[in-house]
C-alpha atoms as a PDB file:
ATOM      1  CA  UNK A   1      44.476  93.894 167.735  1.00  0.00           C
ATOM      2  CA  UNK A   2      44.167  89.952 167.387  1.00  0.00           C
ATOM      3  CA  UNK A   3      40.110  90.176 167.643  1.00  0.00           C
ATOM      4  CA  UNK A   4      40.219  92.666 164.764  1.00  0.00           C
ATOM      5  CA  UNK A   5      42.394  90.840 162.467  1.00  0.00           C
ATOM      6  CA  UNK A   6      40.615  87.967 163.048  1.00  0.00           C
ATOM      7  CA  UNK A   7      37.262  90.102 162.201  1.00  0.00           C
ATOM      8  CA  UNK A   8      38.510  91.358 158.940  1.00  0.00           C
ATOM      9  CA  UNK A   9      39.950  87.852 158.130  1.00  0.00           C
ATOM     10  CA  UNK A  10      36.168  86.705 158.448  1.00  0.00           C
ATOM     11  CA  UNK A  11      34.419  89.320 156.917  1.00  0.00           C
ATOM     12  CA  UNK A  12      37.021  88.802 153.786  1.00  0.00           C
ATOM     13  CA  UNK A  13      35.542  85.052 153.557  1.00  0.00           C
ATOM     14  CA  UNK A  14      32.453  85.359 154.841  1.00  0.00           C
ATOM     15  CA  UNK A  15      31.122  88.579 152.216  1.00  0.00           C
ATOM     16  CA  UNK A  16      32.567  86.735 149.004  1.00  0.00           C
ATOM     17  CA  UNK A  17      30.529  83.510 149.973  1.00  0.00           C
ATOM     18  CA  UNK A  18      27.757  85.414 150.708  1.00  0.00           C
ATOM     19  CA  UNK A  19      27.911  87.098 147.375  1.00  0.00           C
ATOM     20  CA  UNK A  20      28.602  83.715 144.912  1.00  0.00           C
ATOM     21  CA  UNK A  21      27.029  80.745 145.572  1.00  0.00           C
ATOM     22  CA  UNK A  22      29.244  77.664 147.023  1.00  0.00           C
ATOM     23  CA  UNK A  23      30.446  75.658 143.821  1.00  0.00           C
ATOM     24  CA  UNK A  24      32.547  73.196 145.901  1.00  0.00           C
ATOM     25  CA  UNK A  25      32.388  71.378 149.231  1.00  0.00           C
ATOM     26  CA  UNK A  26      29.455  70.917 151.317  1.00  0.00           C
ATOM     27  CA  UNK A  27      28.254  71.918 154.591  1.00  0.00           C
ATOM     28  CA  UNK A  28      30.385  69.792 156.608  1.00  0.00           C
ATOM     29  CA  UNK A  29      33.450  71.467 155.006  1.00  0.00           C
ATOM     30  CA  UNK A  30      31.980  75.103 155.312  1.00  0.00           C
ATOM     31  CA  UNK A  31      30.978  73.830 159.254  1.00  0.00           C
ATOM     32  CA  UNK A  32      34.232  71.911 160.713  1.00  0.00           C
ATOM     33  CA  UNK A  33      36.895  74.125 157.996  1.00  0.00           C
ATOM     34  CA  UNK A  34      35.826  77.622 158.324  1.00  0.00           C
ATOM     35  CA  UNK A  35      38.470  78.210 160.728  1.00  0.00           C
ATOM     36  CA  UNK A  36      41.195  76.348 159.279  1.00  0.00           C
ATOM     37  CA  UNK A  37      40.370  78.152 156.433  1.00  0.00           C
ATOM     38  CA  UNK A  38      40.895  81.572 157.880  1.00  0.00           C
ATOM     39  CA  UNK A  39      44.412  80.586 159.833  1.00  0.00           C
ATOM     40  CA  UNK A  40      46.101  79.251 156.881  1.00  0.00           C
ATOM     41  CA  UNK A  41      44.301  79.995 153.699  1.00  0.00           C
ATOM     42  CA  UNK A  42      42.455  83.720 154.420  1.00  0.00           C
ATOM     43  CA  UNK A  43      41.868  85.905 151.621  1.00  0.00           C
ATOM     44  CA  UNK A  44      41.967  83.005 149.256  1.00  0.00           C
ATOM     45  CA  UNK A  45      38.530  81.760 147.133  1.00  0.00           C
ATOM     46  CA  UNK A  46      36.687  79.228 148.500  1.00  0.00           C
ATOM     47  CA  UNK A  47      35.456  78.071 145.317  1.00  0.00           C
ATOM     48  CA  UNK A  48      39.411  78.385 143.809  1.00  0.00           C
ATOM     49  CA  UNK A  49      41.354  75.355 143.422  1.00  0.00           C
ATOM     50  CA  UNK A  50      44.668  77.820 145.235  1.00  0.00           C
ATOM     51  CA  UNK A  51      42.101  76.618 148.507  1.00  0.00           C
ATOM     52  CA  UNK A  52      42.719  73.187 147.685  1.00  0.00           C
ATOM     53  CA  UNK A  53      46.481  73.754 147.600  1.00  0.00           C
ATOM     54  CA  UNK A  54      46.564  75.190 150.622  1.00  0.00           C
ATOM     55  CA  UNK A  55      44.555  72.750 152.739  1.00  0.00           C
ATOM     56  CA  UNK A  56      46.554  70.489 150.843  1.00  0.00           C
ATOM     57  CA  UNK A  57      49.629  72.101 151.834  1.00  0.00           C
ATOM     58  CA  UNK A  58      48.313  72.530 155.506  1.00  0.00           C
ATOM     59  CA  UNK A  59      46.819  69.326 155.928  1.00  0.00           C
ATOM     60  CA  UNK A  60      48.877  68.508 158.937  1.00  0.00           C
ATOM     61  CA  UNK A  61      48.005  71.371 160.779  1.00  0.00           C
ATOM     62  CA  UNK A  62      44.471  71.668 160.454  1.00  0.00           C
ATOM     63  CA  UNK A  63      41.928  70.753 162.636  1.00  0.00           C
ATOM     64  CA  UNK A  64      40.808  66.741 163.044  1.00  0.00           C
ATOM     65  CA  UNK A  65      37.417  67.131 162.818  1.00  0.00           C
ATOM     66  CA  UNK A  66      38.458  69.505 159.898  1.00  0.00           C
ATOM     67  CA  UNK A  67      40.558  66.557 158.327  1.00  0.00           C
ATOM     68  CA  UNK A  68      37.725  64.460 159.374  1.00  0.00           C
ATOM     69  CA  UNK A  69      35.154  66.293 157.206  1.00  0.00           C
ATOM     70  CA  UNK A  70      37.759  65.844 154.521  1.00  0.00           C
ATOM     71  CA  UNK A  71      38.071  62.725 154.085  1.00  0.00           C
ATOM     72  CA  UNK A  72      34.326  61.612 154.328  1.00  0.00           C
ATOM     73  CA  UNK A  73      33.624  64.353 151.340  1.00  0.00           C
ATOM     74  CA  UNK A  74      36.946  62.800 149.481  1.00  0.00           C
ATOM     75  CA  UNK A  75      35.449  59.210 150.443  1.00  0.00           C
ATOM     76  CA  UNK A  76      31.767  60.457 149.067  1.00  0.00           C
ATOM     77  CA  UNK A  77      33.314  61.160 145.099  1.00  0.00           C
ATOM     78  CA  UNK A  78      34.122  64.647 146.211  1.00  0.00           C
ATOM     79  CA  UNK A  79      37.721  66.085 144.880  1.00  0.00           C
END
């Protein structure tokens, strides 16, 4: 049941970024946050600024080398 939730939960990211082209981030985000991004912020846009407030809200929990990737895009002008 856990695999298949987990399955849906990616296919529900991974077919809207398929279908609009990334407008935020990078590749280091989309590389070392993917899986943050499905634990606490599935089902939520990518490109939306409700996945900023999330990771925001979540910042503690997610990954370090998610946090990592963070902080070098926040250090390189990104918001």
């Amino acid at each position: 049941m856990r695999s298949l939730i987990l399955a849906v939960s990616l296919g529900a990211i991974a077919v809207p970024a398929a279908a609009q082209t990334l407008q935020r981030g990078n590749a280091d985000l989309q590389t070392y946050c993917a899986g943050d991004a499905i634990t606490f912020c599935a089902g939520i846009d990518p490109n939306s600024p409700q996945m900023d407030a999330c990771f925001k809200k979540n910042m503690s929990q997610m990954s370090p080398n998610c946090r990592r990737a963070i902080d070098a895009y926040k250090s390189g002008g990104g918001k």
